[in-house]
N, C-alpha and C. Protein backbone atom coordinates (compact mmCIF):
# COMPACT_ATOMS: atom_id res chain seq x y z
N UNK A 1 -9.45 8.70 34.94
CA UNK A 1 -8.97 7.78 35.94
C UNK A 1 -10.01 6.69 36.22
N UNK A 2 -10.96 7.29 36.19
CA UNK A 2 -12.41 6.05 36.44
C UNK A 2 -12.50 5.23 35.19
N UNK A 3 -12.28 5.84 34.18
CA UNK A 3 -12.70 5.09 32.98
C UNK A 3 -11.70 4.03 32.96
N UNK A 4 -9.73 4.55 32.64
CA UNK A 4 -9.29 3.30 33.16
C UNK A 4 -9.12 2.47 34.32
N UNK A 5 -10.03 2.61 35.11
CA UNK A 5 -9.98 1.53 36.22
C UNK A 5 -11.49 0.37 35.83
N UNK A 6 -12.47 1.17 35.17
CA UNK A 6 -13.08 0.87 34.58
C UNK A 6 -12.97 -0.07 33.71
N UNK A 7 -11.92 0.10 32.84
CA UNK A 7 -11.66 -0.72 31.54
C UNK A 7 -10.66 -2.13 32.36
N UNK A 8 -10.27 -1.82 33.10
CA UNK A 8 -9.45 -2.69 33.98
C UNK A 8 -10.15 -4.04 34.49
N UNK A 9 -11.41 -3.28 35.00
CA UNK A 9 -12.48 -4.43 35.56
C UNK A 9 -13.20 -5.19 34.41
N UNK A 10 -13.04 -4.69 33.55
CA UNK A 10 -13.85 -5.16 32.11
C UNK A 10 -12.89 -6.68 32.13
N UNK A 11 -11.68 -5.61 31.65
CA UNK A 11 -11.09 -6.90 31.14
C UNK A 11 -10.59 -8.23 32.16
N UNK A 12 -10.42 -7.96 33.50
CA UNK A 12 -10.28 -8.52 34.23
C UNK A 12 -11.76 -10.01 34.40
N UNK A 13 -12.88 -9.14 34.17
CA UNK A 13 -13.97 -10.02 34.53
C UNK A 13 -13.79 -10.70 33.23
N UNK A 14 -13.25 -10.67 32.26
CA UNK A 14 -13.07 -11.24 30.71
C UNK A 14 -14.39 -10.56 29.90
N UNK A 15 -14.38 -9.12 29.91
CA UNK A 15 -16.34 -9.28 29.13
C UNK A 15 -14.56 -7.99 27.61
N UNK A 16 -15.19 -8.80 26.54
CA UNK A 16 -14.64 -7.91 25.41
C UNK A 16 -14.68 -6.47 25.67
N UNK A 17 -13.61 -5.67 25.11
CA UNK A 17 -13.75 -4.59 25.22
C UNK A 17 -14.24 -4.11 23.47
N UNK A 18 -15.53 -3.10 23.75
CA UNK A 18 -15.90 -3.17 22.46
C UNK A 18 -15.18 -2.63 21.34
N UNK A 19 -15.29 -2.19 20.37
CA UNK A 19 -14.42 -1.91 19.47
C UNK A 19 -15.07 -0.89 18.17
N UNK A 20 -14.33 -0.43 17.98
CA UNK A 20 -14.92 0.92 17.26
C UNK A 20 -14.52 0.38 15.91
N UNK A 21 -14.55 1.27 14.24
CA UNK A 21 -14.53 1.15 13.63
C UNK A 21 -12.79 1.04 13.14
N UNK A 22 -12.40 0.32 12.54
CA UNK A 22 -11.49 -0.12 11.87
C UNK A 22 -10.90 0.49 10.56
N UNK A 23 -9.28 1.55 10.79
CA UNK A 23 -8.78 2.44 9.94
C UNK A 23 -7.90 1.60 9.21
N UNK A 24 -7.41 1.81 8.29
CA UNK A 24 -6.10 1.58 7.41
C UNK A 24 -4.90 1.37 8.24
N UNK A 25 -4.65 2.15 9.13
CA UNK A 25 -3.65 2.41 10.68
C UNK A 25 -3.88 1.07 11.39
N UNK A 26 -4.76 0.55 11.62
CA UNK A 26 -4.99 -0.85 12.28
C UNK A 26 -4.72 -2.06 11.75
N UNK A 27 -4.07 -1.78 10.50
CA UNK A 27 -3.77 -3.25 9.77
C UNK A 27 -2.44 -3.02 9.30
N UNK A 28 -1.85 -4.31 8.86
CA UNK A 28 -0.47 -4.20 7.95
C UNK A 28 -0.70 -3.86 6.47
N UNK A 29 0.53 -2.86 6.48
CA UNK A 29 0.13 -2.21 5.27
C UNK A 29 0.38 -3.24 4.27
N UNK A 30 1.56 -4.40 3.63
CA UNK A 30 1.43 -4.75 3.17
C UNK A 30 0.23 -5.93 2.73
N UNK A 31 -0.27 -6.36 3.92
CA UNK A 31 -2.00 -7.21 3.66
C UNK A 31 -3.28 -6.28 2.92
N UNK A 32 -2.66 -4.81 3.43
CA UNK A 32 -3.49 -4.07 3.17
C UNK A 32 -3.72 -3.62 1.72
N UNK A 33 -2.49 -3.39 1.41
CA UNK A 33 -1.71 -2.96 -0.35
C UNK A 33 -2.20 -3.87 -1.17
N UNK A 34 -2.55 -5.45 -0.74
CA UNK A 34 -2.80 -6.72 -1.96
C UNK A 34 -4.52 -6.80 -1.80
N UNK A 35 -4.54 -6.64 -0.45
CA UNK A 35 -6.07 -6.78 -0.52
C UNK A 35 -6.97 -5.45 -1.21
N UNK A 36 -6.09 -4.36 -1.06
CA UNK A 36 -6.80 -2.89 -1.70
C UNK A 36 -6.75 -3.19 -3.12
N UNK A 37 -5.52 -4.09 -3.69
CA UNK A 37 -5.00 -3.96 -5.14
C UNK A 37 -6.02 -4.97 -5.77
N UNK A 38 -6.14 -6.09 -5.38
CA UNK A 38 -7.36 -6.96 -5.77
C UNK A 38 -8.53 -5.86 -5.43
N UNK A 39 -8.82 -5.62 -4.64
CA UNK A 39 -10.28 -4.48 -5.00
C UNK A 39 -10.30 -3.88 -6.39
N UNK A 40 -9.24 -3.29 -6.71
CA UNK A 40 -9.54 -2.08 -7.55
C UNK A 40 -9.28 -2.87 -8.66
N UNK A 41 -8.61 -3.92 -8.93
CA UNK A 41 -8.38 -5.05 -9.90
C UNK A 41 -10.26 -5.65 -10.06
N UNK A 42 -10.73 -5.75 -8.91
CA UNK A 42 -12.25 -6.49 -9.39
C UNK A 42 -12.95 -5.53 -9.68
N UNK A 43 -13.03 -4.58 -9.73
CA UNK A 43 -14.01 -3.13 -9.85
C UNK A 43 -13.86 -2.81 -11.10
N UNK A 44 -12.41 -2.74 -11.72
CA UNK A 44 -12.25 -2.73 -13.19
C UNK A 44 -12.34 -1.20 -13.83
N UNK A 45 -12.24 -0.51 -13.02
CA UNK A 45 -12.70 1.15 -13.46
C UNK A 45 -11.28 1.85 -13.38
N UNK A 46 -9.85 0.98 -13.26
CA UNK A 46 -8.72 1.74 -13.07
C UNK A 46 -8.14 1.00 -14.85
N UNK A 47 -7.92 1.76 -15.64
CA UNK A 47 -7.08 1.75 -16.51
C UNK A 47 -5.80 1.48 -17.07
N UNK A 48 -5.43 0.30 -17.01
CA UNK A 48 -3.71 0.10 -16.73
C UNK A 48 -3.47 0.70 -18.65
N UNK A 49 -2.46 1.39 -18.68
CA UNK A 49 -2.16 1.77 -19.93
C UNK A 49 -1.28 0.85 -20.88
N UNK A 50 -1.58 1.17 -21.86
CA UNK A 50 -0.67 0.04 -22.99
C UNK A 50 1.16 -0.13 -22.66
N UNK A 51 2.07 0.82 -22.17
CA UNK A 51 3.13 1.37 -21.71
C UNK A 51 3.39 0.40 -20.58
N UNK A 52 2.38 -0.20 -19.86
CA UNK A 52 2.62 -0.64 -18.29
C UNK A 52 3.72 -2.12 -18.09
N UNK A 53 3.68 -2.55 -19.38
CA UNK A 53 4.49 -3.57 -19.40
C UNK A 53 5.78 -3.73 -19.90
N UNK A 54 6.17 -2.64 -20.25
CA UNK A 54 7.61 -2.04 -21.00
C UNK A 54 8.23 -0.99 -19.69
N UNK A 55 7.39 -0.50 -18.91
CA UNK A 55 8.36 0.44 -18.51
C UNK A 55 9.05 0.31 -17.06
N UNK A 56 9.72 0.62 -16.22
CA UNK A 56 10.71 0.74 -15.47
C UNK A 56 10.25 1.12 -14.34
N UNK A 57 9.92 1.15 -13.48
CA UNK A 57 9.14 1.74 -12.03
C UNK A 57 10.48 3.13 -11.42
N UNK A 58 11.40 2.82 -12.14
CA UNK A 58 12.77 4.18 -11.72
C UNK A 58 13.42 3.88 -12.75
N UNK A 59 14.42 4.96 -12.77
CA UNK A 59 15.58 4.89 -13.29
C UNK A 59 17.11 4.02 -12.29
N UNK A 60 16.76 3.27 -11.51
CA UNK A 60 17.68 2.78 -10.58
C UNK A 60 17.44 1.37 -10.87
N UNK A 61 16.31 1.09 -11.74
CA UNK A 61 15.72 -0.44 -11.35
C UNK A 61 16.33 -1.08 -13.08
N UNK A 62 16.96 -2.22 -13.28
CA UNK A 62 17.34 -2.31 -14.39
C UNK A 62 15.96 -3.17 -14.90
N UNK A 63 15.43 -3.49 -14.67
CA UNK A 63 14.39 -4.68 -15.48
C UNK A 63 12.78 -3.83 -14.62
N UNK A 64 11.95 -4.31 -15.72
CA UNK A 64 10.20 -4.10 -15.73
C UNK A 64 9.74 -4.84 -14.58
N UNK A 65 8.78 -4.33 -13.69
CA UNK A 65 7.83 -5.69 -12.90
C UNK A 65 8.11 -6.90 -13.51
N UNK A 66 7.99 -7.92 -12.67
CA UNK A 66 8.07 -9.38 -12.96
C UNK A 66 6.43 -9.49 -12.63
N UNK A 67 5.51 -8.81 -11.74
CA UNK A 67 4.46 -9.60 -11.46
C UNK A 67 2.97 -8.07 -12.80
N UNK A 68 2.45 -8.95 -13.33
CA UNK A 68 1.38 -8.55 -14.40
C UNK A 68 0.52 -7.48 -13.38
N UNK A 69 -0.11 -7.36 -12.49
CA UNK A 69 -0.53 -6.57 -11.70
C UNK A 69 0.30 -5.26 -10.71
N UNK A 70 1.10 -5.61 -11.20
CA UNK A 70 2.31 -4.14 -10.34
C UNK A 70 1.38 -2.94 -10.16
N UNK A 71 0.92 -2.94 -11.61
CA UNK A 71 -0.01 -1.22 -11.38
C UNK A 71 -1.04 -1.11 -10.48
N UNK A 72 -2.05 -2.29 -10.30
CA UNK A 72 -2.89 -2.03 -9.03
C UNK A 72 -2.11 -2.15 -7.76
N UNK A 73 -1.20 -2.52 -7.36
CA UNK A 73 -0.44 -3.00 -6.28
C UNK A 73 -0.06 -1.15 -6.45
N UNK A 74 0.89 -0.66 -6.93
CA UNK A 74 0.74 0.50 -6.97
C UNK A 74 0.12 2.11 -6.46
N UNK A 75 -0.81 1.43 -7.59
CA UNK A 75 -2.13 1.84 -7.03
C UNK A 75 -2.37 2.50 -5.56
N UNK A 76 -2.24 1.42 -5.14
CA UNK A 76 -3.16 0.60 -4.15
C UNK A 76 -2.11 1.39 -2.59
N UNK A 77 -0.93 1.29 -3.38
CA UNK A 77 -0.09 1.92 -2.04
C UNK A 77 -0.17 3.26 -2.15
N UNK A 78 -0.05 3.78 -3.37
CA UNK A 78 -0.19 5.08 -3.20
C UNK A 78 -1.36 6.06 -2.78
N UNK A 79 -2.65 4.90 -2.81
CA UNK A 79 -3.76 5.66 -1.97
C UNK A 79 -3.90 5.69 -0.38
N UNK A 80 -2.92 4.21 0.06
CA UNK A 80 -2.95 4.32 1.21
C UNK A 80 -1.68 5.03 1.53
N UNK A 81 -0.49 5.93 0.68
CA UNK A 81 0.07 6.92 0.96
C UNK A 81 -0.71 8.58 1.57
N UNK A 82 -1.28 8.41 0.31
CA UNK A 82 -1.95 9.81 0.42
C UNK A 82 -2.86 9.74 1.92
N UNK A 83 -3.99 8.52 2.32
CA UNK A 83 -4.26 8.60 3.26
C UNK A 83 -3.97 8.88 4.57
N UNK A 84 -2.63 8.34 4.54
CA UNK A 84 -1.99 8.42 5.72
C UNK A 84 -1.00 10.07 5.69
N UNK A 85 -1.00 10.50 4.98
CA UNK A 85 -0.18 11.74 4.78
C UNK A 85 -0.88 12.82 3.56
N UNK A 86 -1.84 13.48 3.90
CA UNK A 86 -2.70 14.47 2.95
C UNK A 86 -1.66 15.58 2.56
N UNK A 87 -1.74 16.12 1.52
CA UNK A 87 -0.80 17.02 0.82
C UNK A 87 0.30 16.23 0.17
N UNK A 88 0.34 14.84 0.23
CA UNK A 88 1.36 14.45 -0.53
C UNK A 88 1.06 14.24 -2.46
N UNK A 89 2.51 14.64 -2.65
CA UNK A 89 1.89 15.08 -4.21
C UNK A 89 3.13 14.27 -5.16
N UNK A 90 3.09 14.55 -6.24
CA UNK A 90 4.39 13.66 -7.14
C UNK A 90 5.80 13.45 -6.77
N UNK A 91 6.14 14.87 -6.21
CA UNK A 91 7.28 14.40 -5.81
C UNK A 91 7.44 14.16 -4.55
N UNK A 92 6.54 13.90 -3.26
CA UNK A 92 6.80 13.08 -2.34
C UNK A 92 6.61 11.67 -2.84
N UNK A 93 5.75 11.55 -3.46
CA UNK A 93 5.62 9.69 -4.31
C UNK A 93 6.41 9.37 -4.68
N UNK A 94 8.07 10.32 -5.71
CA UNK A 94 9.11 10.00 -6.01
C UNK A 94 9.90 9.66 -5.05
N UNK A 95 9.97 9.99 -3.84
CA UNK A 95 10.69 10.03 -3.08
C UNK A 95 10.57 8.61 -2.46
N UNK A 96 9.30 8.54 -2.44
CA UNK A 96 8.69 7.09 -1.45
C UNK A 96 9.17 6.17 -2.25
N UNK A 97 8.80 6.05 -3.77
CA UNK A 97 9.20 5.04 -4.29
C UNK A 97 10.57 4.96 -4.87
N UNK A 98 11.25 5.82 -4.48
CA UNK A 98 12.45 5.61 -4.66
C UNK A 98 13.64 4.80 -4.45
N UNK A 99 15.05 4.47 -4.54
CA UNK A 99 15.61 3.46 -4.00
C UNK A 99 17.32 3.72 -4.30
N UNK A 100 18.02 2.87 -4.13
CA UNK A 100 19.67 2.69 -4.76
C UNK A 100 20.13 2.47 -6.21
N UNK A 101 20.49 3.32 -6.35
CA UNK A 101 21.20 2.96 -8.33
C UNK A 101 22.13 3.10 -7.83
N UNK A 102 22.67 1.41 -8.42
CA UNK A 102 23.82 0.76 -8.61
C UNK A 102 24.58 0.95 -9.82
N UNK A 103 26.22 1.61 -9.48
CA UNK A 103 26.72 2.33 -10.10
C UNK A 103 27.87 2.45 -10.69
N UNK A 104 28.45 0.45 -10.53
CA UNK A 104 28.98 -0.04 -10.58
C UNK A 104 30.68 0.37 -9.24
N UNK A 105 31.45 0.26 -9.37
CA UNK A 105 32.27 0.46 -8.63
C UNK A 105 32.43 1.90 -7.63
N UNK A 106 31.81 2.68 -7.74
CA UNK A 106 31.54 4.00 -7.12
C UNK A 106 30.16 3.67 -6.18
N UNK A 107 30.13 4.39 -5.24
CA UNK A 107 28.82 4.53 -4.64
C UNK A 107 27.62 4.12 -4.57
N UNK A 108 26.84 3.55 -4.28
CA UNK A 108 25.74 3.81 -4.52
C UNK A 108 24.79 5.20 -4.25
N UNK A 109 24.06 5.11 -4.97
CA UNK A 109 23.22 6.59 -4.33
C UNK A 109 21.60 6.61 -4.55
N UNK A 110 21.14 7.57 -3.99
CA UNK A 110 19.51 7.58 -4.31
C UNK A 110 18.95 8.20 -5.47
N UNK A 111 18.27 7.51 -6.10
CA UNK A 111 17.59 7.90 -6.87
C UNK A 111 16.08 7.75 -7.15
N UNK A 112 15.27 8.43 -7.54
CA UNK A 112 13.80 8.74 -7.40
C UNK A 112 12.93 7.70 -8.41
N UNK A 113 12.14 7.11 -7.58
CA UNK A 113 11.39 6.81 -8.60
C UNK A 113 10.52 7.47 -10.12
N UNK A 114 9.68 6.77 -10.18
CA UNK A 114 9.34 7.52 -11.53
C UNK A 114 8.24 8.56 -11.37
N UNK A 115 7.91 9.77 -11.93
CA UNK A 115 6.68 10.86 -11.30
C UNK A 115 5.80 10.12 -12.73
N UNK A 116 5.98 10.04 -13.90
CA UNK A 116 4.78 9.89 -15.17
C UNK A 116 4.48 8.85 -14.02
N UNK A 117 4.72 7.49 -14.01
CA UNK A 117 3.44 6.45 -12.99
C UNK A 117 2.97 7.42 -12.14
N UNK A 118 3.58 7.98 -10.89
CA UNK A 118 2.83 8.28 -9.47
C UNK A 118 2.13 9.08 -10.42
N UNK A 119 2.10 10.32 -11.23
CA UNK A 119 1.27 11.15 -11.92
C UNK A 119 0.11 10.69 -12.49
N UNK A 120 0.02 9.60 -13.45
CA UNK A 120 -0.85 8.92 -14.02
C UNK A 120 -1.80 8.33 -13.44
N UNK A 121 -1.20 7.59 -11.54
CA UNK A 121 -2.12 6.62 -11.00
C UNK A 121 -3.09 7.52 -10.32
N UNK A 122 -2.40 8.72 -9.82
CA UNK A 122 -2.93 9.93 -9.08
C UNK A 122 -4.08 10.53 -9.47
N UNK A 123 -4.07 10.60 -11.16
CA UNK A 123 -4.97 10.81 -12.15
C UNK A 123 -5.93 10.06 -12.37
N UNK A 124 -5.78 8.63 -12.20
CA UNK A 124 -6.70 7.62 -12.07
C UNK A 124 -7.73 7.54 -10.76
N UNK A 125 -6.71 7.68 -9.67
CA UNK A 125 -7.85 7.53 -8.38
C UNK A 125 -8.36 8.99 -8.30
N UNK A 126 -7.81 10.09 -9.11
CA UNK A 126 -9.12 10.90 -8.94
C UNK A 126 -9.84 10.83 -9.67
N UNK A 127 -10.05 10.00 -10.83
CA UNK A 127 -11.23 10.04 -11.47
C UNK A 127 -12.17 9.03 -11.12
N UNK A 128 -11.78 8.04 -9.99
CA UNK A 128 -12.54 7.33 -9.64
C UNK A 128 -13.14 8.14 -8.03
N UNK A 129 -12.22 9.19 -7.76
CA UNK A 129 -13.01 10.26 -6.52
C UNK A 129 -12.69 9.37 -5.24
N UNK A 130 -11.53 8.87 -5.65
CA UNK A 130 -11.09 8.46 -4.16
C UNK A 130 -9.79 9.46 -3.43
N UNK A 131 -9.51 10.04 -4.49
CA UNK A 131 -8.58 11.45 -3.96
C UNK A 131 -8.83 12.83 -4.78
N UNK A 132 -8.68 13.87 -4.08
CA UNK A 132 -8.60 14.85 -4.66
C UNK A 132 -7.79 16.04 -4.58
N UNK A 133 -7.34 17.00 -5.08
CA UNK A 133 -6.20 18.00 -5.04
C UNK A 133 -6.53 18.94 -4.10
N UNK A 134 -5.59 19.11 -3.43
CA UNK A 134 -5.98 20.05 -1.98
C UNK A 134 -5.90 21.54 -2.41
N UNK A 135 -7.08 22.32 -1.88
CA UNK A 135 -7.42 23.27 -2.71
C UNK A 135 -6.81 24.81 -1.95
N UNK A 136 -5.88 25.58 -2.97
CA UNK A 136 -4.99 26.35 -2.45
C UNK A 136 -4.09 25.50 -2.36
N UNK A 137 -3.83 24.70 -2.44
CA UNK A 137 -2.26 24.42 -1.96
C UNK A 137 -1.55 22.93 -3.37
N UNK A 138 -0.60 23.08 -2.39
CA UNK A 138 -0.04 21.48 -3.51
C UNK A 138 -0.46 19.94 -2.80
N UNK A 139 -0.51 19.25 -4.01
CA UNK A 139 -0.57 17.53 -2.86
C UNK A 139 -1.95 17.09 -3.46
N UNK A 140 -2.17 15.86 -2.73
CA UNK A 140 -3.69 15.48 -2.85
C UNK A 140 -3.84 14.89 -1.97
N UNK A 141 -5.40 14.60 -1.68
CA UNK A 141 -5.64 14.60 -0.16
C UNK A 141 -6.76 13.14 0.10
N UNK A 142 -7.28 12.53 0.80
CA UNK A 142 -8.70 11.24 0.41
C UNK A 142 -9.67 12.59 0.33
N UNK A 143 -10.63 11.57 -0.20
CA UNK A 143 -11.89 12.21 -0.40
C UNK A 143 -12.58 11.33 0.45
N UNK A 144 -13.91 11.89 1.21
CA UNK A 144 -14.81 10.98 2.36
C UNK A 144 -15.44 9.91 1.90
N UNK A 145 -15.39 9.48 0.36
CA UNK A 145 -15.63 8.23 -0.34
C UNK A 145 -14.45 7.26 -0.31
N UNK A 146 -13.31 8.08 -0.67
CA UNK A 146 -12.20 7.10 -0.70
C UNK A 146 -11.68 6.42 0.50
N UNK A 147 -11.74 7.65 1.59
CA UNK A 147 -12.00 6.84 3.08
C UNK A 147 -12.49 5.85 3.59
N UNK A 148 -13.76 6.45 3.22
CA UNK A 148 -14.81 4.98 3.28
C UNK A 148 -14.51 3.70 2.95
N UNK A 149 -14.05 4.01 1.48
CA UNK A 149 -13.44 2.74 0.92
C UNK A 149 -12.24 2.04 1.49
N UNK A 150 -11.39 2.93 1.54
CA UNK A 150 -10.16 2.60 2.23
C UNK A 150 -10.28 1.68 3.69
N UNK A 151 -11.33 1.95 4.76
CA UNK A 151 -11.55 1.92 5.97
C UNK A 151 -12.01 0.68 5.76
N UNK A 152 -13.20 0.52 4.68
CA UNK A 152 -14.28 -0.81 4.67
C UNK A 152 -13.25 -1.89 3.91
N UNK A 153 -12.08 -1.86 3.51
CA UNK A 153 -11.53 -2.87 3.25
C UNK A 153 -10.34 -3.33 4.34
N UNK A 154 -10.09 -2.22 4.88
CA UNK A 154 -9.27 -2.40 6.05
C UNK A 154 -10.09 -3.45 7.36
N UNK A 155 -11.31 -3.10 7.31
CA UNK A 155 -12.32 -3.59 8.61
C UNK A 155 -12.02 -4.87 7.82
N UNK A 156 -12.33 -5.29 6.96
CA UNK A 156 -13.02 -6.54 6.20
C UNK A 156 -11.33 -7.59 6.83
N UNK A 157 -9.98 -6.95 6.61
CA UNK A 157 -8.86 -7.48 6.79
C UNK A 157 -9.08 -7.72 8.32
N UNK A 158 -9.51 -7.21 8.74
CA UNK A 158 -9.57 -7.17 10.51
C UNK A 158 -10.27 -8.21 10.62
N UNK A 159 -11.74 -8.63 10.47
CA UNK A 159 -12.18 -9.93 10.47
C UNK A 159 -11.69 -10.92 10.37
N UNK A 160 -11.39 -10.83 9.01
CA UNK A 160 -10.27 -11.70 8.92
C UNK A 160 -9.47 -12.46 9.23
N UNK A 161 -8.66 -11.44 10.03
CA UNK A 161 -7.34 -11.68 10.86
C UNK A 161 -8.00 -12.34 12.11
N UNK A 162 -8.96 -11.86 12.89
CA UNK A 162 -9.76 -12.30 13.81
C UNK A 162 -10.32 -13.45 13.84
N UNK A 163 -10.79 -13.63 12.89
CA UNK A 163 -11.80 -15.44 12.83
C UNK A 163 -10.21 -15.98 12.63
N UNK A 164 -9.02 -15.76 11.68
CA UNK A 164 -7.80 -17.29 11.85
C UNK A 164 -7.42 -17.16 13.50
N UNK A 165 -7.56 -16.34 13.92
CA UNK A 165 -7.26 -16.17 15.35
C UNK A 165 -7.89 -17.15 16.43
């Protein structure tokens, strides 16, 4: 009760209220998804495979990415999946990236994205040790590096957003 009456007078006298460190949760995910995907695009240690430009992100989607970087964009969401939800594993990723197959005159319905990508990228950010497989159980989880990482690009968006402000 003191503290918020406290914080009351702060802001009232206009003095900033200070501010703690800056999560993934504090920003928009999509600013977050392009700015994570250019990271891991300049770092150069994620592997896009020869396959990446032929194949289909579902079975619902009739045509390939239009944009050459899809796979870090990818990437990039599916680490800030796992962050935000630990134990998630291939087939919650199917699920996420899933969507409507159009089915011509009948229904539409849901269908799952693809598990070889979520499998493959999953495989990638753990070999770069930004996630790892939760032990005893199913899913994968951040690792306190990938956090880090995750967090220090999130802060960097926060500035950001702050100085156009």
């Amino acid at each position: 009760r003191i503290l918020v009456s406290l914080v009351a007078v702060c802001k009232r006298a206009g003095m900033a209220e200070e501010r703690r460190g800056v999560n993934v949760r504090d920003v928009a995910s999509a600013d977050f998804v392009i700015a994570y995907a250019a990271h891991l695009k300049r770092i150069g240690k994620i592997e896009v495979p020869k396959w990446a430009d032929l194949v289909k992100t579902g079975t619902f989607k009739e045509l390939a990415p239009y944009d050459s970087d899809w796979y870090y964009i990818r990437a990039a969401a599916i680490a800030r999946r796992v962050y935000l939800r630990a134990g998630t594993g291939v087939g919650g990723l199917k699920k996420a990236f899933g969507g409507r197959k159009h089915r011509g005159t009948i229904r539409e319905k849901f269908q799952t994205g693809s598990g070889s990508i979520a499998r493959h990228i999953l495989k990638q950010l753990e070999t770069l040790k930004i996630i790892e497989k939760v032990p005893n159980s199913k899913g994968r989880r951040i690792t306190p590096q990938g956090q880090r990482d995750l967090d220090s690009i999130a802060g960097q968006l926060e500035l950001k957003s702050s100085k156009a402000e």
